[in-house]
PDB file of N, CA and C in Angstrom:
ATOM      1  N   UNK A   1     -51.542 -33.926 -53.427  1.00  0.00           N
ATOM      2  CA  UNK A   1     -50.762 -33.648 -52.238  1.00  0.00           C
ATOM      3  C   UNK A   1     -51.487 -32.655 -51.326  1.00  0.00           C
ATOM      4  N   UNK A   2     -51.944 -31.752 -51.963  1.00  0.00           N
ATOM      5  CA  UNK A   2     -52.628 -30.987 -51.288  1.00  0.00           C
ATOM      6  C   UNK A   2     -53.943 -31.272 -50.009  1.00  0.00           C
ATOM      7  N   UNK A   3     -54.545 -32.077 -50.788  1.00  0.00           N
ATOM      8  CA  UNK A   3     -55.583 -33.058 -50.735  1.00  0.00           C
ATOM      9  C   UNK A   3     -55.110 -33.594 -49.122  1.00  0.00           C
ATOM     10  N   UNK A   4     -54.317 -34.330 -49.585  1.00  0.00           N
ATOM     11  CA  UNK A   4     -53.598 -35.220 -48.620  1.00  0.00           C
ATOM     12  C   UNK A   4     -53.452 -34.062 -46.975  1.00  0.00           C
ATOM     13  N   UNK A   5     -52.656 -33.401 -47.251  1.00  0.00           N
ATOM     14  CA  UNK A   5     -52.577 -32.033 -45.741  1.00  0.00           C
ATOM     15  C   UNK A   5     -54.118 -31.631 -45.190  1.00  0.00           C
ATOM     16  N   UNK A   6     -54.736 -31.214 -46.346  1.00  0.00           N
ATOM     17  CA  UNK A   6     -55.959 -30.367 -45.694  1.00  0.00           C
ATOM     18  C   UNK A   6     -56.628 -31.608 -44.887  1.00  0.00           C
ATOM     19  N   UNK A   7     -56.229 -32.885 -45.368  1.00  0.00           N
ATOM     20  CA  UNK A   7     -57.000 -33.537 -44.692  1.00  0.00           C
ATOM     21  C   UNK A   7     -56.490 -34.092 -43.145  1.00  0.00           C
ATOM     22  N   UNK A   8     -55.318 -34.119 -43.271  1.00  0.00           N
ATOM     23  CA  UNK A   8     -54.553 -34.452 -41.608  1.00  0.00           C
ATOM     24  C   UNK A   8     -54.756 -33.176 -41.318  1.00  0.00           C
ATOM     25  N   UNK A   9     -54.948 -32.280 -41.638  1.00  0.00           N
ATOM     26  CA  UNK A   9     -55.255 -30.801 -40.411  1.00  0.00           C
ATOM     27  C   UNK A   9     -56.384 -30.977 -40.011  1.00  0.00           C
ATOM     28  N   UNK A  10     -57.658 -31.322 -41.048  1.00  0.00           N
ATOM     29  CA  UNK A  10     -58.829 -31.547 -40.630  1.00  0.00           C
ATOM     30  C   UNK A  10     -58.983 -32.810 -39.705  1.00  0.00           C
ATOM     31  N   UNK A  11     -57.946 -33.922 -39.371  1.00  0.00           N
ATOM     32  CA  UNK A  11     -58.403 -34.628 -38.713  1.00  0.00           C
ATOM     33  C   UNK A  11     -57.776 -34.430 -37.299  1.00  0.00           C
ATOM     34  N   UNK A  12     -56.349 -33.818 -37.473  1.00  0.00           N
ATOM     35  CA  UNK A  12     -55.862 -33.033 -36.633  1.00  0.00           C
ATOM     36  C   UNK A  12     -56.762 -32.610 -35.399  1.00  0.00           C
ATOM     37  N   UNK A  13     -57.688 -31.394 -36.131  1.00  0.00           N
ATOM     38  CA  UNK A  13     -58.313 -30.152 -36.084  1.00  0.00           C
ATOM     39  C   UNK A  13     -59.870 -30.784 -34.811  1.00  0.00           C
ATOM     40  N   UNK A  14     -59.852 -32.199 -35.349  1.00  0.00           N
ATOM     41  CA  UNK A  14     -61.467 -32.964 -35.334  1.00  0.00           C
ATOM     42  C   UNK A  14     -60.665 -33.484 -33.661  1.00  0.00           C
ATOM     43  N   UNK A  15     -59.479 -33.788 -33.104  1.00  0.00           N
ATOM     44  CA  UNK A  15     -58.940 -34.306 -32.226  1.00  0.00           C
ATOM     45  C   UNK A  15     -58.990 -33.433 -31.409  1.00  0.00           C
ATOM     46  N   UNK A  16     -58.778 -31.857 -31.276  1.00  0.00           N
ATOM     47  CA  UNK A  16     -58.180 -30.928 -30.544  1.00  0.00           C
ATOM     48  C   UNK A  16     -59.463 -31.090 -29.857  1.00  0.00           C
ATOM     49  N   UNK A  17     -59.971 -30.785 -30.951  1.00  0.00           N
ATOM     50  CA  UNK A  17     -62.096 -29.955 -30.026  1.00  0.00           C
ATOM     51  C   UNK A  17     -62.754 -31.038 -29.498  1.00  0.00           C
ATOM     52  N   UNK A  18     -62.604 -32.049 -29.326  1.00  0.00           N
ATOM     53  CA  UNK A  18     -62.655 -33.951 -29.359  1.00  0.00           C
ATOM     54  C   UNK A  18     -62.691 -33.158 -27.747  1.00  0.00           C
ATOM     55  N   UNK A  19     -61.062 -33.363 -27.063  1.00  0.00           N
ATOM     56  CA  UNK A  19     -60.380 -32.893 -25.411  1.00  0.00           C
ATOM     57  C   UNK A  19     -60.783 -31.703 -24.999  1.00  0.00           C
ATOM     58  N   UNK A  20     -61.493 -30.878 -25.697  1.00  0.00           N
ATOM     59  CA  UNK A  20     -61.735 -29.973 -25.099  1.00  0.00           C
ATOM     60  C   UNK A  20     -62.943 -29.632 -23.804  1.00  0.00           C
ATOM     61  N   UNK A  21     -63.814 -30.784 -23.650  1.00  0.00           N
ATOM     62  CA  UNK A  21     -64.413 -30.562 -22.961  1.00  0.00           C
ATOM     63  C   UNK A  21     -64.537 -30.707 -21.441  1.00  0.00           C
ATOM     64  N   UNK A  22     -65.375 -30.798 -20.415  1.00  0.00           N
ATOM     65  CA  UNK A  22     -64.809 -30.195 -19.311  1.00  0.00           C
ATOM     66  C   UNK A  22     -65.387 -31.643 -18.567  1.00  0.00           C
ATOM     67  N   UNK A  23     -64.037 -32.091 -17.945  1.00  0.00           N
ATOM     68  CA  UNK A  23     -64.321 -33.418 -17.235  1.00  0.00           C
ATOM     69  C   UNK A  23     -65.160 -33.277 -15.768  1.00  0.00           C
ATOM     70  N   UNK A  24     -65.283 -34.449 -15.971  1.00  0.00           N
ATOM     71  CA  UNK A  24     -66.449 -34.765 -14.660  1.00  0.00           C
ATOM     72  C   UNK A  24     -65.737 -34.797 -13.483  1.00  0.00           C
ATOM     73  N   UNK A  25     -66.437 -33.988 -12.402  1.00  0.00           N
ATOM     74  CA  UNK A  25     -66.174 -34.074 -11.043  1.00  0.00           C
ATOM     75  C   UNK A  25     -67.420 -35.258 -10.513  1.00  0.00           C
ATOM     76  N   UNK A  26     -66.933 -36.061  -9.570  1.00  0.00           N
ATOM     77  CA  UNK A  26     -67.661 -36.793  -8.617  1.00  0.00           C
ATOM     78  C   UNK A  26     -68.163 -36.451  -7.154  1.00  0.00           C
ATOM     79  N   UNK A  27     -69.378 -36.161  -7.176  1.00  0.00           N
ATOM     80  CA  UNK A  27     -69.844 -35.240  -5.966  1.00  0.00           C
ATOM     81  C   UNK A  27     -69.320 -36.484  -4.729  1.00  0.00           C
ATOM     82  N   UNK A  28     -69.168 -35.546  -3.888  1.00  0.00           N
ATOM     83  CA  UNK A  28     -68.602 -36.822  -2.549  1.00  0.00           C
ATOM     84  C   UNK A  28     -70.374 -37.095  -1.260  1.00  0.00           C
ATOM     85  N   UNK A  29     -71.044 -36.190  -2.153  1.00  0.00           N
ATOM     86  CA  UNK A  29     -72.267 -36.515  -1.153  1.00  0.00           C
ATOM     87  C   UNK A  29     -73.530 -36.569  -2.515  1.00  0.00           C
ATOM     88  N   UNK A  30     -74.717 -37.225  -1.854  1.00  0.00           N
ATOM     89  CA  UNK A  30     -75.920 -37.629  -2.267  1.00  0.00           C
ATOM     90  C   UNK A  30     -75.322 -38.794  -3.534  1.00  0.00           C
ATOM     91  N   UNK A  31     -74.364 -39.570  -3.573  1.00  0.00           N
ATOM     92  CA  UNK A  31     -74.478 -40.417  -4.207  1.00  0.00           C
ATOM     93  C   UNK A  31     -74.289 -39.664  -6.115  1.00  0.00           C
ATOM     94  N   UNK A  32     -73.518 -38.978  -6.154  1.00  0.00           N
ATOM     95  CA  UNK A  32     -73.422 -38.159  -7.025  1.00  0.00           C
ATOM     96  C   UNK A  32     -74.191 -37.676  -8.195  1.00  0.00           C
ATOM     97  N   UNK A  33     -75.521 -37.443  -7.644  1.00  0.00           N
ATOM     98  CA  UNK A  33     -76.796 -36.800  -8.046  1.00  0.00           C
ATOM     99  C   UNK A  33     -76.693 -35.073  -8.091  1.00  0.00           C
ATOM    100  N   UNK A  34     -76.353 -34.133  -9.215  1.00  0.00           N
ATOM    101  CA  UNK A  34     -76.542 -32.656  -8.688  1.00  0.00           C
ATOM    102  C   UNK A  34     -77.411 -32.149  -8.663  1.00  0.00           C
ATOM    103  N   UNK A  35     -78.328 -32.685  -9.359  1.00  0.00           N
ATOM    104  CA  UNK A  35     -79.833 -31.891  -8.741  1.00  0.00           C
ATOM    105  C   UNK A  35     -80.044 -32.287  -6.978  1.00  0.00           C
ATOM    106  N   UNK A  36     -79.997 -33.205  -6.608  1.00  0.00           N
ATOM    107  CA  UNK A  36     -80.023 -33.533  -4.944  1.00  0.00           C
ATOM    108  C   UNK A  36     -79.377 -32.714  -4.026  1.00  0.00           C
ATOM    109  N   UNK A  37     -78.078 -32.859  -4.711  1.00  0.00           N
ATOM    110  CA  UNK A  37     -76.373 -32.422  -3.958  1.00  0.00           C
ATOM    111  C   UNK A  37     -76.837 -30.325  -4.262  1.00  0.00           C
ATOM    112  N   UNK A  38     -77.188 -30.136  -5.129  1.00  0.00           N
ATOM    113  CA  UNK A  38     -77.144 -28.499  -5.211  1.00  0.00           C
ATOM    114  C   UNK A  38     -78.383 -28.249  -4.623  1.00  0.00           C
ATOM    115  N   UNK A  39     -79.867 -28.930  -4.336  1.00  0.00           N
ATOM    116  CA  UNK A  39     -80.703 -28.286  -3.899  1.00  0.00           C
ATOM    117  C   UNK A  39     -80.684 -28.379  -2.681  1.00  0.00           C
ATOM    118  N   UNK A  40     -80.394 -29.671  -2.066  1.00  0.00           N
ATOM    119  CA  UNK A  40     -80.363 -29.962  -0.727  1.00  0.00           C
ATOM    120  C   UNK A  40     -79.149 -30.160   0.198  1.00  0.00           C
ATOM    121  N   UNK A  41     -77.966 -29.773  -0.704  1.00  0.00           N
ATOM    122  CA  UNK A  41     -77.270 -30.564   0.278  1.00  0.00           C
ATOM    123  C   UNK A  41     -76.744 -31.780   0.492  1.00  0.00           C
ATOM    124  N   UNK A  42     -75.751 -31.769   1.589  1.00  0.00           N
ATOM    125  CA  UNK A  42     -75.641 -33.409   2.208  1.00  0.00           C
ATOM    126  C   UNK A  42     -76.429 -34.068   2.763  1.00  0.00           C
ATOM    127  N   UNK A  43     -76.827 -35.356   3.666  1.00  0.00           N
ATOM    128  CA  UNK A  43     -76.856 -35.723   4.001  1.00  0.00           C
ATOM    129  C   UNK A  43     -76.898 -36.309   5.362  1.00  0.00           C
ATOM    130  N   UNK A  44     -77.463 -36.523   6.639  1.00  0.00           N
ATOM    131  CA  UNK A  44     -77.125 -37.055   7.682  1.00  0.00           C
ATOM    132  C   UNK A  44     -75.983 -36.565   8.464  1.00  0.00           C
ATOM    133  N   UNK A  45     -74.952 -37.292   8.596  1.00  0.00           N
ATOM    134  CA  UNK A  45     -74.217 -36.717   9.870  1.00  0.00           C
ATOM    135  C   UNK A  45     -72.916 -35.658   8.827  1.00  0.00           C
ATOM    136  N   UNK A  46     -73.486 -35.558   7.424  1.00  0.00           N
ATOM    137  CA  UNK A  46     -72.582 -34.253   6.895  1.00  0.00           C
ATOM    138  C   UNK A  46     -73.484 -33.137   6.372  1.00  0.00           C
ATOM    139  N   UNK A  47     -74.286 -33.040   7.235  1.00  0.00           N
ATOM    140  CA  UNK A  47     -75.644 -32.209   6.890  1.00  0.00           C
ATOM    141  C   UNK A  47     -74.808 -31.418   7.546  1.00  0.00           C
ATOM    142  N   UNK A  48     -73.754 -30.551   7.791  1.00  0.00           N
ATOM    143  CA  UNK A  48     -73.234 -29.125   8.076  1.00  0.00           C
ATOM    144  C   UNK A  48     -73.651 -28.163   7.585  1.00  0.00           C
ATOM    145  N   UNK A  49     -73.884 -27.724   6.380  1.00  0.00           N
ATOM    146  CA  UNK A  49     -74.614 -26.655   5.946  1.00  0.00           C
ATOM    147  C   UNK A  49     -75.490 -26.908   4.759  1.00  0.00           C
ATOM    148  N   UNK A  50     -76.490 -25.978   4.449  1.00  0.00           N
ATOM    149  CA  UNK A  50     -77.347 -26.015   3.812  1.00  0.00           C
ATOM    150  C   UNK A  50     -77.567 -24.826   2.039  1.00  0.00           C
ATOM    151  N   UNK A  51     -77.592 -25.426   1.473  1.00  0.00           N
ATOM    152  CA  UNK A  51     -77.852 -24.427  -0.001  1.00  0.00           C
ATOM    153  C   UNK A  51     -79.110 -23.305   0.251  1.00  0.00           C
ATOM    154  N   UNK A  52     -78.289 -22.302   0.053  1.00  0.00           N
ATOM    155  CA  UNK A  52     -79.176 -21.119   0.189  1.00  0.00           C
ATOM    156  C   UNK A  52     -80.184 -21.035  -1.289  1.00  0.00           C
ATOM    157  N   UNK A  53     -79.325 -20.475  -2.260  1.00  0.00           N
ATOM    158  CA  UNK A  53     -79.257 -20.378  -3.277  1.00  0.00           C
ATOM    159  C   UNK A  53     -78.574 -21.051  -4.736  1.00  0.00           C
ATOM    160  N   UNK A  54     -78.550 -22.070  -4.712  1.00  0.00           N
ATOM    161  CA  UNK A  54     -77.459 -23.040  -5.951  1.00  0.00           C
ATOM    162  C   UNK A  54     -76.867 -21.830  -6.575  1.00  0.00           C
ATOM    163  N   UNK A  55     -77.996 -20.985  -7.107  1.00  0.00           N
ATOM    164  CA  UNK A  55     -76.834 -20.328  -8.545  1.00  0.00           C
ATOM    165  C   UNK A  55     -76.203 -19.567  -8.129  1.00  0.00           C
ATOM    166  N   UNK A  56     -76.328 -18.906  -7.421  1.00  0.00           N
ATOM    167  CA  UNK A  56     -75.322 -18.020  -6.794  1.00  0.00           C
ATOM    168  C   UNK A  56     -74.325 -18.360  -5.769  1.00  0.00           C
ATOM    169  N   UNK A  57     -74.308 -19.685  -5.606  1.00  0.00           N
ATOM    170  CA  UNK A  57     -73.621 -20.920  -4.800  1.00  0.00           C
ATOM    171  C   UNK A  57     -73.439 -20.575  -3.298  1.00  0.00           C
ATOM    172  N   UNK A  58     -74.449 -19.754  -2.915  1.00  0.00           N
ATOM    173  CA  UNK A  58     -74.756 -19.395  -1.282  1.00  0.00           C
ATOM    174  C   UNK A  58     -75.502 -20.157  -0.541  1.00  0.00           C
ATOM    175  N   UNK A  59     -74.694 -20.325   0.826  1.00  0.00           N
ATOM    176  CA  UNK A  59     -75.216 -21.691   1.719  1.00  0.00           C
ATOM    177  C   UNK A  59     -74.979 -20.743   3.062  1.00  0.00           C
ATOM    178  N   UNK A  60     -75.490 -21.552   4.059  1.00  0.00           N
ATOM    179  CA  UNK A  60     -75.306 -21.227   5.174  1.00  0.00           C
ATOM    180  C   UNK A  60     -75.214 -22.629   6.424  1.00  0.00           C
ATOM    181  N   UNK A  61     -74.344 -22.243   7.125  1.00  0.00           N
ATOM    182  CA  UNK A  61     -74.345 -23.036   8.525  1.00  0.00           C
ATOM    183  C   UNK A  61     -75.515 -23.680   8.955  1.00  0.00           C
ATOM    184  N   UNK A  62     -75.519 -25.228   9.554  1.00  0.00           N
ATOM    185  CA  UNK A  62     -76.485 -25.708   9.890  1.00  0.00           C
ATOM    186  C   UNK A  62     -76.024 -25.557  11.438  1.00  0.00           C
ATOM    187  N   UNK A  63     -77.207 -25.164  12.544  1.00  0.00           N
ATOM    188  CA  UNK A  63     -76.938 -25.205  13.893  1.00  0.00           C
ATOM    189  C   UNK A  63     -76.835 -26.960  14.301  1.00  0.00           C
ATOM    190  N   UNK A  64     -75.835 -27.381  15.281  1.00  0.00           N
ATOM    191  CA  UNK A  64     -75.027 -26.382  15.981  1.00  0.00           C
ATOM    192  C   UNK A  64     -73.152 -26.342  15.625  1.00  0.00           C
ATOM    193  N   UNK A  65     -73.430 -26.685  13.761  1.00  0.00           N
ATOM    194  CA  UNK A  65     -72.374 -26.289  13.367  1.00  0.00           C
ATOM    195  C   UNK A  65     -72.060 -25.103  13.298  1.00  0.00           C
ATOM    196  N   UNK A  66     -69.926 -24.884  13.309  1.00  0.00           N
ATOM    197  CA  UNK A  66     -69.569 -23.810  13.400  1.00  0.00           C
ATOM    198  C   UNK A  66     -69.918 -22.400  11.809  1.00  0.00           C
ATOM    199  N   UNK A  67     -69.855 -21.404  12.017  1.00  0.00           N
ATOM    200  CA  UNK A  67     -70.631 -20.829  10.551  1.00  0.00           C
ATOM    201  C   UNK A  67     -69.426 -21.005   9.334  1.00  0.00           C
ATOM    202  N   UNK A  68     -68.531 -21.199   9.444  1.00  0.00           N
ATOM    203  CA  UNK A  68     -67.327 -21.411   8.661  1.00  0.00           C
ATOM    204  C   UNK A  68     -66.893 -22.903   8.800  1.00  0.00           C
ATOM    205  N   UNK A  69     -66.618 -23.277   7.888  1.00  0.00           N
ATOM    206  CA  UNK A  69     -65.917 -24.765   7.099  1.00  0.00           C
ATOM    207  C   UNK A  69     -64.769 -24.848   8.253  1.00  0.00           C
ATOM    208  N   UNK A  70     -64.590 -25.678   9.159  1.00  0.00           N
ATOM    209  CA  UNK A  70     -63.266 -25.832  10.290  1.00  0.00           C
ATOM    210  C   UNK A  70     -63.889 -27.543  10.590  1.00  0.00           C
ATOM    211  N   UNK A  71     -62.577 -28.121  10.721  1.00  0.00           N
ATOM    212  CA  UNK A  71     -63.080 -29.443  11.455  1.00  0.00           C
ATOM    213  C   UNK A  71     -62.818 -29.389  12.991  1.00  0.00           C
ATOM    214  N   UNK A  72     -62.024 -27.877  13.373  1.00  0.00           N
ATOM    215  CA  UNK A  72     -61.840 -28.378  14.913  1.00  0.00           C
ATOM    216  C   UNK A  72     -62.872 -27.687  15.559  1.00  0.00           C
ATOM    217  N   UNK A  73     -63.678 -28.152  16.554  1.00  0.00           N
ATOM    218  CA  UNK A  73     -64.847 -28.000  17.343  1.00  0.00           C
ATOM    219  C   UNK A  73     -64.321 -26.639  18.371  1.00  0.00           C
ATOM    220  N   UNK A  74     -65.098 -25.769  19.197  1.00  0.00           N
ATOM    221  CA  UNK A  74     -64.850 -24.904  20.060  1.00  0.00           C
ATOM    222  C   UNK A  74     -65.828 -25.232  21.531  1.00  0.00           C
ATOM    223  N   UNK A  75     -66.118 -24.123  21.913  1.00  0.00           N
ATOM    224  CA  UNK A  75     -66.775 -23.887  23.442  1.00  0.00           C
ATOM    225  C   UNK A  75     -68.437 -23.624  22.207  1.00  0.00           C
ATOM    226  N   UNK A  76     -68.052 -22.838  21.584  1.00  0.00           N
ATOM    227  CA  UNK A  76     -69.348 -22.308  20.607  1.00  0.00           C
ATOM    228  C   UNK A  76     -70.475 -23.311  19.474  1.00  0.00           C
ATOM    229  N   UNK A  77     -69.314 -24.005  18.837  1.00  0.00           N
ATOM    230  CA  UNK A  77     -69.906 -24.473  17.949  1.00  0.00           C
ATOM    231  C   UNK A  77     -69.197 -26.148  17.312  1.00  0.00           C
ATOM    232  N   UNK A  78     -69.830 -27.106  16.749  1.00  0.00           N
ATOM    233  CA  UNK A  78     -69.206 -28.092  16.292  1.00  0.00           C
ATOM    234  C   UNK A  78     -68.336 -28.029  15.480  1.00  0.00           C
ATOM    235  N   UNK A  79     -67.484 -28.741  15.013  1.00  0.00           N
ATOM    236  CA  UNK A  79     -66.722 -28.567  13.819  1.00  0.00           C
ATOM    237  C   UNK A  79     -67.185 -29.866  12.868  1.00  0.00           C
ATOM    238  N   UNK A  80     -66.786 -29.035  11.658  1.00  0.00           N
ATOM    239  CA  UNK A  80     -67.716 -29.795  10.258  1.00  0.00           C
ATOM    240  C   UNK A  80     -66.734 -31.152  10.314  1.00  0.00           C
ATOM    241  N   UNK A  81     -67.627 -31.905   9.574  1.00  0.00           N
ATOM    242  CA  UNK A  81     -66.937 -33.756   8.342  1.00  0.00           C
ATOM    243  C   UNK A  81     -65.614 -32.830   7.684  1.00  0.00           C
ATOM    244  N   UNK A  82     -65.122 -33.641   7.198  1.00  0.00           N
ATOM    245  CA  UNK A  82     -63.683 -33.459   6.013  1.00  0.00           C
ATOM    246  C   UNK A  82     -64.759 -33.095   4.615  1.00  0.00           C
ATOM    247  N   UNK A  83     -65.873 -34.295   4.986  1.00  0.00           N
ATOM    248  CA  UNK A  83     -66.684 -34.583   3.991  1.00  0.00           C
ATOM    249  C   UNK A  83     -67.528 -33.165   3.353  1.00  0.00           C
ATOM    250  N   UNK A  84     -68.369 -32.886   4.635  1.00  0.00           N
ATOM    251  CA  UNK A  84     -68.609 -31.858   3.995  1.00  0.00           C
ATOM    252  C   UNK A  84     -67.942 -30.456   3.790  1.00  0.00           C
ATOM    253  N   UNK A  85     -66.400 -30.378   4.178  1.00  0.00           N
ATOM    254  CA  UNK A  85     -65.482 -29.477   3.899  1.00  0.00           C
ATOM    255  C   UNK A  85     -65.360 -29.707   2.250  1.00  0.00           C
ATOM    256  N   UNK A  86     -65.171 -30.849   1.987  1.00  0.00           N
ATOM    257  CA  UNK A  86     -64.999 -30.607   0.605  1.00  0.00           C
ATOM    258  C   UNK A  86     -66.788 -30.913  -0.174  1.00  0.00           C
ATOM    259  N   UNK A  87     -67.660 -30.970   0.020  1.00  0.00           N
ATOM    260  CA  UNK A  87     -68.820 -30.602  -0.438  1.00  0.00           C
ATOM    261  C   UNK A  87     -68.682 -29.414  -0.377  1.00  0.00           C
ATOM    262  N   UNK A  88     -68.932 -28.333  -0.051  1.00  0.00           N
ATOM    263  CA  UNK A  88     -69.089 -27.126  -0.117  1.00  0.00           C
ATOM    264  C   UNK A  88     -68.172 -26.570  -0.916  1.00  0.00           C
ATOM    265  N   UNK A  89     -66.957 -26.764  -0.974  1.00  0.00           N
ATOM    266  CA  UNK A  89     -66.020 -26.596  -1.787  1.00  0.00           C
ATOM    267  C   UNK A  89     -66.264 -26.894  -3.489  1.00  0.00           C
ATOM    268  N   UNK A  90     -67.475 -28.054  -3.250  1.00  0.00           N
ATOM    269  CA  UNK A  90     -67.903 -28.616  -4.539  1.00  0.00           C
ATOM    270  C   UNK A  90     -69.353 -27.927  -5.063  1.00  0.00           C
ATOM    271  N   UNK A  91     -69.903 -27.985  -3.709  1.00  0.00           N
ATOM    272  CA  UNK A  91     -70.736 -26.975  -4.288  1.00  0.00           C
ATOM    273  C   UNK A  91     -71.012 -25.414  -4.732  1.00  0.00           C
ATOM    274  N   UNK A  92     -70.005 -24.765  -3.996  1.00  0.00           N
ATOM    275  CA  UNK A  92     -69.908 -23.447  -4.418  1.00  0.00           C
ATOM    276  C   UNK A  92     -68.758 -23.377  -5.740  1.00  0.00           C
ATOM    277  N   UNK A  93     -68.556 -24.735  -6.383  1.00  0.00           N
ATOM    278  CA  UNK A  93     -67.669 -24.508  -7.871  1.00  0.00           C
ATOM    279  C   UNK A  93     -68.656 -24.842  -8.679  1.00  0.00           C
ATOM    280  N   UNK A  94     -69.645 -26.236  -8.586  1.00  0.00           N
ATOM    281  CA  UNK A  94     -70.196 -26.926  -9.712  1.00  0.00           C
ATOM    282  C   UNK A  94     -71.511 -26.211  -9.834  1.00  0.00           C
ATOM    283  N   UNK A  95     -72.127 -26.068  -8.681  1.00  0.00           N
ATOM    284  CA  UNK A  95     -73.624 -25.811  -8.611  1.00  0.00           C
ATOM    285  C   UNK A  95     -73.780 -24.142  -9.420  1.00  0.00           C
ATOM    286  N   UNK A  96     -73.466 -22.943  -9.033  1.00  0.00           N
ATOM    287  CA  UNK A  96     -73.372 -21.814  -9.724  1.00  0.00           C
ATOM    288  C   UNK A  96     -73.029 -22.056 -11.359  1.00  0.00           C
ATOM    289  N   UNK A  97     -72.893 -23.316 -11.542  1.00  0.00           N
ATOM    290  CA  UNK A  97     -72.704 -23.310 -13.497  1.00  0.00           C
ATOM    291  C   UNK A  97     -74.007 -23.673 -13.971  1.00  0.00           C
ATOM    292  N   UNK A  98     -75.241 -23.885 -13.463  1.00  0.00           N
ATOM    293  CA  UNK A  98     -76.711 -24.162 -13.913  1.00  0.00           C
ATOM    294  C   UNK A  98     -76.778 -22.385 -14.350  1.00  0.00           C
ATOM    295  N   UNK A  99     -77.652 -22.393 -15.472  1.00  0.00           N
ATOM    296  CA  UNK A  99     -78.092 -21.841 -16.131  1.00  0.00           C
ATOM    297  C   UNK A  99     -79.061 -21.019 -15.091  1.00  0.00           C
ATOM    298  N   UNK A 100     -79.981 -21.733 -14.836  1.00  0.00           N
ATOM    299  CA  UNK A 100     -81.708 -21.643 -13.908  1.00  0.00           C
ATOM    300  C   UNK A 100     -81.441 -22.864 -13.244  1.00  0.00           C
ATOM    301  N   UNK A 101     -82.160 -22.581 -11.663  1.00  0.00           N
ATOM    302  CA  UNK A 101     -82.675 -24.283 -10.711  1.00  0.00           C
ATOM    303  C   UNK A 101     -84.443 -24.560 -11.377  1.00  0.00           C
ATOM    304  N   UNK A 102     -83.553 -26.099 -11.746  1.00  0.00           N
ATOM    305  CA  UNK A 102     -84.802 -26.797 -12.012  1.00  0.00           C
ATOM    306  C   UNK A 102     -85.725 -27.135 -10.749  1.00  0.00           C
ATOM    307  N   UNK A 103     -86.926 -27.414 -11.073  1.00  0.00           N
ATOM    308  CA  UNK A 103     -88.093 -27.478 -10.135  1.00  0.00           C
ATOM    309  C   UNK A 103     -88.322 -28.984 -10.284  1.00  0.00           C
ATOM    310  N   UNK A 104     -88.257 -30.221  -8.512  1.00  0.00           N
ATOM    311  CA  UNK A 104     -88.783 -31.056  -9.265  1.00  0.00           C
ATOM    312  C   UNK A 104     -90.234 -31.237  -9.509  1.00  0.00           C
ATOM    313  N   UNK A 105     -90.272 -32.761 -10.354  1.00  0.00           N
ATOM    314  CA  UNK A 105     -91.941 -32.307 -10.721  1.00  0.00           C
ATOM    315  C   UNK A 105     -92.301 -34.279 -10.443  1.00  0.00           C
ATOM    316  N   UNK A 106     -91.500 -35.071  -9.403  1.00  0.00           N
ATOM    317  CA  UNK A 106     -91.886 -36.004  -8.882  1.00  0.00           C
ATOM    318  C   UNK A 106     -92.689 -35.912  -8.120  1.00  0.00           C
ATOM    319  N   UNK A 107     -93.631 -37.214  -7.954  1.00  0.00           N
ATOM    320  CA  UNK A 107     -94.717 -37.020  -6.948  1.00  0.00           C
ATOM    321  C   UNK A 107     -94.262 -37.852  -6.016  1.00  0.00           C
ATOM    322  N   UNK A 108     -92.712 -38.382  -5.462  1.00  0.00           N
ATOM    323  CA  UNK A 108     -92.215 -39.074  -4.378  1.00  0.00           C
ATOM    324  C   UNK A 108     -91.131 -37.249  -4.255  1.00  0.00           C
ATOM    325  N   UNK A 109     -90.333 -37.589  -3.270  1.00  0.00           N
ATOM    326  CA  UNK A 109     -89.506 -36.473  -2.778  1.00  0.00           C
ATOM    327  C   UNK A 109     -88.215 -36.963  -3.654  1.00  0.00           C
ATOM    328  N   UNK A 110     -87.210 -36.449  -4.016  1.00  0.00           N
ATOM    329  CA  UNK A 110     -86.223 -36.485  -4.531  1.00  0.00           C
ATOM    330  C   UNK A 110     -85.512 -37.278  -4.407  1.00  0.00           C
ATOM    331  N   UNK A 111     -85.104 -37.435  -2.985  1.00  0.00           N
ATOM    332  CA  UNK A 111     -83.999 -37.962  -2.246  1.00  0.00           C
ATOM    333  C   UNK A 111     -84.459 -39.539  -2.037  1.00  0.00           C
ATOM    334  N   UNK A 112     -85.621 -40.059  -2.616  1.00  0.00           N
ATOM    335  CA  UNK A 112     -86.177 -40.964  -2.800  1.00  0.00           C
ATOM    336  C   UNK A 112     -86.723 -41.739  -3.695  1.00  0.00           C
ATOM    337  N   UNK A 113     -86.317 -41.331  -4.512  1.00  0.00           N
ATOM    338  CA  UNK A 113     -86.185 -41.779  -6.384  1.00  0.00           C
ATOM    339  C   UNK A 113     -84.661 -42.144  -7.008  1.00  0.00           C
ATOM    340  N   UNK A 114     -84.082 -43.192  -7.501  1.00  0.00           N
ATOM    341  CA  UNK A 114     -85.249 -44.460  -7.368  1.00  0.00           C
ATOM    342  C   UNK A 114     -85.329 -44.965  -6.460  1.00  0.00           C
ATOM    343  N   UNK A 115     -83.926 -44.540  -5.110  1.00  0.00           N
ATOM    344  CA  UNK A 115     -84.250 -45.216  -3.490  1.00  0.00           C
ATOM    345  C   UNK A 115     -83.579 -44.149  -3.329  1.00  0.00           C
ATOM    346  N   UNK A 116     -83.397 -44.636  -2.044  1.00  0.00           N
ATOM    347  CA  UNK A 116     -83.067 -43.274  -0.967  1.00  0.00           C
ATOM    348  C   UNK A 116     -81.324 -42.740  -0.872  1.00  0.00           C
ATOM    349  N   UNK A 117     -81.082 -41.800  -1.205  1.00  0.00           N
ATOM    350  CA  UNK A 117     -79.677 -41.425  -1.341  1.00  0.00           C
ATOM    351  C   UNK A 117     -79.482 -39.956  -1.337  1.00  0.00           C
TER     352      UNK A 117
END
């Protein structure tokens, strides 16, 4: 009988730590690549701002976007995509969880392996 318990706790036990791990987010830019998406950025017409630093998840304004995440435009400055409102949002959560930024070590550019994205 005994036998019998230790072993539904242990399988119990084998289920809990099973869910415990941390589900996947889907980047909404570069085709959901994070080495691409944390070193470079978006993309084309959601190229709003740019990665300063991944690990420390610091970016800055691309001219002649506005310096803050807004979609409504002014006299001063453009206003950002939805898109890249929530990139940045994604990147200043996911990108700061790298350890160290990897270096690439392709002899095509990144954003061009295995095609362009």
């Amino acid at each position: 009988m005994k036998r019998w318990i230790w072993t539904l706790v242990a399988a119990v036990g084998l289920q809990t730590t099973a869910t415990a791990s941390t589900p996947h987010t889907t980047l909404v830019c570069r085709m959901d690549d994070p080495f691409l998406f944390c070193s470079k950025g978006c993309d084309t017409s959601d190229y709003n701002w740019k990665p300063v630093d991944p690990i420390s998840g610091t970016w800055e304004a691309v001219s002649p976007y506005c310096p803050f995440p807004t979609p409504t435009s002014t006299n001063y400055c453009a206003g950002w995509t939805m898109k890249a409102i929530t990139a940045l949002s994604q990147y200043e959560t996911i990108c700061p969880g790298a350890v160290k930024e990897g270096k690439w070590k392709g002899t095509r550019q990144p954003e061009l392996v295995p095609f362009k994205h």
